[in-house]
N, C-alpha and C. Protein backbone atom coordinates (compact mmCIF):
# COMPACT_ATOMS: atom_id res chain seq x y z
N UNK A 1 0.85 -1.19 0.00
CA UNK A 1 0.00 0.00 0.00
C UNK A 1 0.88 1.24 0.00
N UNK A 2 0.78 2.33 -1.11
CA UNK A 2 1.45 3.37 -1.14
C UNK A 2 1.05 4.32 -0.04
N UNK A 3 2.92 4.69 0.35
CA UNK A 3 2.62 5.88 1.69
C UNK A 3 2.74 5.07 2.96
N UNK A 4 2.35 4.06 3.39
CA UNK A 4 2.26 2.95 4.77
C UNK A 4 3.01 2.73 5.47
N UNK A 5 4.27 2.46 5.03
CA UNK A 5 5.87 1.93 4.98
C UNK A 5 6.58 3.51 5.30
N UNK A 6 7.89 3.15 6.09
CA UNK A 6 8.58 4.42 6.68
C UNK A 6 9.36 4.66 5.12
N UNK A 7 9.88 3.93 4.23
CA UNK A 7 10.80 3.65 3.20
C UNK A 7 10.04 4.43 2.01
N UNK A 8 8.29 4.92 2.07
CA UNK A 8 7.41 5.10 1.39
C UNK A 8 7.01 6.36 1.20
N UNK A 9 8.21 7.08 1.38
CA UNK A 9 8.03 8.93 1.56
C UNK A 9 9.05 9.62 2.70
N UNK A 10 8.91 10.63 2.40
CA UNK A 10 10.02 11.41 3.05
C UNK A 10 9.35 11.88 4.52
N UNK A 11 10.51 11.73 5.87
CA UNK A 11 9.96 12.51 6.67
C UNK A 11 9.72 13.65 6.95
N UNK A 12 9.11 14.28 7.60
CA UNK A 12 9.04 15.61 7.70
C UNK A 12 9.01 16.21 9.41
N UNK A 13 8.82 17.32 9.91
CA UNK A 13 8.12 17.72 10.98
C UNK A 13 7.85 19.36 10.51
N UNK A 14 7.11 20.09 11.44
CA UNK A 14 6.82 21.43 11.16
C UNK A 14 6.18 21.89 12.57
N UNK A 15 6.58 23.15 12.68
CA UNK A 15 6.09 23.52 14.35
C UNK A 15 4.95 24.33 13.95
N UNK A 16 3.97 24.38 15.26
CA UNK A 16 2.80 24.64 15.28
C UNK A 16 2.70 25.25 16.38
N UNK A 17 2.04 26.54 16.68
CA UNK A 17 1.61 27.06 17.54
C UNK A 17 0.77 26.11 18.98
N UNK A 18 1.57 26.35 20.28
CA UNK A 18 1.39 25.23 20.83
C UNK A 18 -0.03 25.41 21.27
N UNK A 19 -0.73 23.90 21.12
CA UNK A 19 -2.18 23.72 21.55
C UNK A 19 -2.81 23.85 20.20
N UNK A 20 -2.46 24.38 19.23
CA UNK A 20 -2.70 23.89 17.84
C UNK A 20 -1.82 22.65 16.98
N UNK A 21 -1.46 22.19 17.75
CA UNK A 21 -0.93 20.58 17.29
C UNK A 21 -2.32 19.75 16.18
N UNK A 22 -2.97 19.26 17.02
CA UNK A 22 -4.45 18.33 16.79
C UNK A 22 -4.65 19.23 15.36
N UNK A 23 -4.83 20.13 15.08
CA UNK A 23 -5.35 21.20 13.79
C UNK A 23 -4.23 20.85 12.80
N UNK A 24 -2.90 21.15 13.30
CA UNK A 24 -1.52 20.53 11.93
C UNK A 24 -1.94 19.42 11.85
N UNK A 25 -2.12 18.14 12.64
CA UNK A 25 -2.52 16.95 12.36
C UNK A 25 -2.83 16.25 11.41
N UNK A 26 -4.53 16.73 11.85
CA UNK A 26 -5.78 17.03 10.99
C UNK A 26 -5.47 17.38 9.63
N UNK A 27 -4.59 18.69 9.10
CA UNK A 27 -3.86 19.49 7.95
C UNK A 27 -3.40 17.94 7.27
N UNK A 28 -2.16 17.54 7.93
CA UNK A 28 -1.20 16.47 6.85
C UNK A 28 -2.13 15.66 6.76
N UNK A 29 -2.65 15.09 7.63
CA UNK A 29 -3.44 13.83 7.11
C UNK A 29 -4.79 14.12 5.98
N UNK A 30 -5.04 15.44 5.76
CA UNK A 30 -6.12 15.52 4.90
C UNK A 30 -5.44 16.27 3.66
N UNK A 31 -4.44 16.96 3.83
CA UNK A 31 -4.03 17.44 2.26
C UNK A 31 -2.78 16.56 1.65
N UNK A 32 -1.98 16.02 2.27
CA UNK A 32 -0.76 15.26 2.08
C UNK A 32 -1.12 13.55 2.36
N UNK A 33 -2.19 13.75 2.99
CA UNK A 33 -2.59 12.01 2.92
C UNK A 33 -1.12 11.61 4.10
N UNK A 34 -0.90 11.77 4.70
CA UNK A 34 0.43 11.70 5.89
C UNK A 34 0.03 10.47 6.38
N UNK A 35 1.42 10.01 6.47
CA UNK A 35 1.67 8.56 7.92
C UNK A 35 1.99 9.00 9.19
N UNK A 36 2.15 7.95 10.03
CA UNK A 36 2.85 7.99 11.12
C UNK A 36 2.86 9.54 11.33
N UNK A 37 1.76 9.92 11.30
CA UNK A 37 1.96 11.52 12.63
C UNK A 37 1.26 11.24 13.84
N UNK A 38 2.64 12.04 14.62
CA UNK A 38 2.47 12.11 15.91
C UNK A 38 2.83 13.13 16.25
N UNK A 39 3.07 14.02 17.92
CA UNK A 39 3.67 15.24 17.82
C UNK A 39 4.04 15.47 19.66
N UNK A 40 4.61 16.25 19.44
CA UNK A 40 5.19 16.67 20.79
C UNK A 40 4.77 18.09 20.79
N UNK A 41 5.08 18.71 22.51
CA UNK A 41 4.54 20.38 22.25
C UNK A 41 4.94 21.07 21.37
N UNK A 42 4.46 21.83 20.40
CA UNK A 42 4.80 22.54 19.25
C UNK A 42 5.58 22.37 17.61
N UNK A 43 5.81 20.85 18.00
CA UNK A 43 5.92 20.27 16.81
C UNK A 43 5.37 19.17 16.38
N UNK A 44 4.94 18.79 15.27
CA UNK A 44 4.00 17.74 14.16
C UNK A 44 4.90 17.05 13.44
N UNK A 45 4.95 15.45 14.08
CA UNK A 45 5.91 14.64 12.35
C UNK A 45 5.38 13.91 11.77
N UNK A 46 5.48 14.09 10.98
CA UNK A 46 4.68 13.09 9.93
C UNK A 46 5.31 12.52 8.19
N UNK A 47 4.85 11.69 7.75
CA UNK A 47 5.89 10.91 6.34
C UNK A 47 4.76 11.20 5.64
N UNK A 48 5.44 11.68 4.27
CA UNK A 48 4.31 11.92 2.98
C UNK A 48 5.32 11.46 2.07
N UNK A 49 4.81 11.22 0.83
CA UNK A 49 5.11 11.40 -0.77
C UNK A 49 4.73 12.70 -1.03
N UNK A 50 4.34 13.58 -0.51
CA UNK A 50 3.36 14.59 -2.01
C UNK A 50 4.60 15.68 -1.97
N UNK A 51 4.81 16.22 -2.85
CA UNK A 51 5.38 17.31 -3.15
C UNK A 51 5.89 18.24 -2.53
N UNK A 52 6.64 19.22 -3.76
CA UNK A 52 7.10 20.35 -2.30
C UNK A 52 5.89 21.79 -2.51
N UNK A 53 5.16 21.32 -4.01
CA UNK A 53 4.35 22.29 -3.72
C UNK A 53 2.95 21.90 -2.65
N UNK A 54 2.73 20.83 -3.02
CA UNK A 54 1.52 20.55 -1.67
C UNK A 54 2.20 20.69 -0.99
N UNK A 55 3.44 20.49 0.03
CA UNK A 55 4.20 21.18 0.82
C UNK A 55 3.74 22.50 1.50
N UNK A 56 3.90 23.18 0.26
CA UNK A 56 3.67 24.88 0.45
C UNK A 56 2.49 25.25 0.85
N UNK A 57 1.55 24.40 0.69
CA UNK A 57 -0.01 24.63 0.64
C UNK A 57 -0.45 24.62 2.21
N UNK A 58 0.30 24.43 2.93
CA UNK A 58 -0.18 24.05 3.92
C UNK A 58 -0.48 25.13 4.88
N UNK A 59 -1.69 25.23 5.73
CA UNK A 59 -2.25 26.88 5.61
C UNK A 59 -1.81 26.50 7.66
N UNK A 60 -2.12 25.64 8.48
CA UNK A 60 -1.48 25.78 9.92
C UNK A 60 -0.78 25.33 9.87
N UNK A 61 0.86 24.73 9.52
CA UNK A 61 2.03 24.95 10.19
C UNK A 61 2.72 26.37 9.73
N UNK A 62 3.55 26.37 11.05
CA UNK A 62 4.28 27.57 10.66
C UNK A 62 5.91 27.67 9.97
N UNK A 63 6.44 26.67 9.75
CA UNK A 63 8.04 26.05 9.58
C UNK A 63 7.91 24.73 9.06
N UNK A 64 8.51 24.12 8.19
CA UNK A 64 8.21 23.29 7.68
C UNK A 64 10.14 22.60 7.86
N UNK A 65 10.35 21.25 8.16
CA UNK A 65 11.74 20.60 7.99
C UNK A 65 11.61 19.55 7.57
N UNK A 66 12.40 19.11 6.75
CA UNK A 66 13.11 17.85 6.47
C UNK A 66 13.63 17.21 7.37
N UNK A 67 13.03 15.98 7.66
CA UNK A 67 14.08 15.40 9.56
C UNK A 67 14.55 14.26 8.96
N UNK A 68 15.99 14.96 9.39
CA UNK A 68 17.15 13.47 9.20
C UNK A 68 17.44 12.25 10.28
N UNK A 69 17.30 13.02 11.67
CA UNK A 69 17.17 12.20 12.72
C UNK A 69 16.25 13.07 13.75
N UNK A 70 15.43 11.48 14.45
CA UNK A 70 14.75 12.34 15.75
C UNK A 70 15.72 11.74 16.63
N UNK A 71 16.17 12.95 17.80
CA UNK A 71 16.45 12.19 19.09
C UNK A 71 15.79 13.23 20.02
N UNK A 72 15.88 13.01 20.91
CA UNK A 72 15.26 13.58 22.55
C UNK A 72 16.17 15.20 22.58
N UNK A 73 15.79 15.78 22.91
CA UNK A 73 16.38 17.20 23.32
C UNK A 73 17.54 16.63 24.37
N UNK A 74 18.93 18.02 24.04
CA UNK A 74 19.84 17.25 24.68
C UNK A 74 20.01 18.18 25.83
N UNK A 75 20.01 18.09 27.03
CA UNK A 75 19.56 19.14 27.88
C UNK A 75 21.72 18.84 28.95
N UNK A 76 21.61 20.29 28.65
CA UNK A 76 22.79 20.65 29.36
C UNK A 76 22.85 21.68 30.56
N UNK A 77 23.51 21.17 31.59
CA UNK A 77 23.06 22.26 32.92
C UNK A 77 24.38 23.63 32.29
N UNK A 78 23.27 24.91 33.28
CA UNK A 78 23.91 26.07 32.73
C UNK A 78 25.32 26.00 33.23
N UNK A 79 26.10 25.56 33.99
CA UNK A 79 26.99 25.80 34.37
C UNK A 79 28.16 24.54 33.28
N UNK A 80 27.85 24.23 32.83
CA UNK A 80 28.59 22.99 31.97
C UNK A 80 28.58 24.08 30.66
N UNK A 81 27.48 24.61 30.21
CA UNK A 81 27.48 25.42 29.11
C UNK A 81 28.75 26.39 29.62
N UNK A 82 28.18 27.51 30.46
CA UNK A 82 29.08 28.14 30.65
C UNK A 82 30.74 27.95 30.15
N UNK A 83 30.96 26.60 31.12
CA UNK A 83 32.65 26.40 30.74
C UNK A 83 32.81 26.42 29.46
N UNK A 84 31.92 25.74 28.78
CA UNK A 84 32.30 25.57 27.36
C UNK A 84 32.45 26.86 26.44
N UNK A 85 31.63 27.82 27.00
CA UNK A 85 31.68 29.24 26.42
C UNK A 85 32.78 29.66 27.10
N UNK A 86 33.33 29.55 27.58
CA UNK A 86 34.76 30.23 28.16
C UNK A 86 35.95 29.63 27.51
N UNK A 87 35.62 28.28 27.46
CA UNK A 87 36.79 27.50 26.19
C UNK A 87 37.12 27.93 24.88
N UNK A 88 36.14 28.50 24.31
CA UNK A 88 36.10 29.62 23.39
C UNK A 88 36.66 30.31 22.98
């Protein structure tokens, strides 16, 4: 079945005004025909085939990416940053 399969279109994500997630959703899966969306606060991912102009069409996200990898936010305490800005 075309589109189903992760191998079956390109991934994507795009941020959304938070609490308007459910509305981007709604968007890929009805103009791009989208897989596998899911989303975290303020961002939407989802796999399509369609284009980069249906791409463009898309009237609630606000940013649109190409995702090469998901991983988890990498959270660094301020004082570790710091040093590293002083290494600089």
């Amino acid at each position: 079945e075309p589109g189903s399969g992760p191998e079956a279109g390109a991934r994507f994500f795009c941020t959304a005004g938070r609490g308007l997630e459910p509305f981007v959703m709604r968007e890929v899966r009805a103009r791009l025909a989208a897989t596998q969306v899911e989303y975290i606060s303020g961002k939407v991912f989802f796999t399509t085939c369609s284009d980069l102009n249906m791409l463009k069409k898309l009237k609630s996200a606000e940013r649109l990416f190409l995702l090469i990898k998901k991983q988890f936010p990498l959270i660094i305490s301020s004082e570790k940053y710091l040093m590293k800005c002083k290494d600089l």
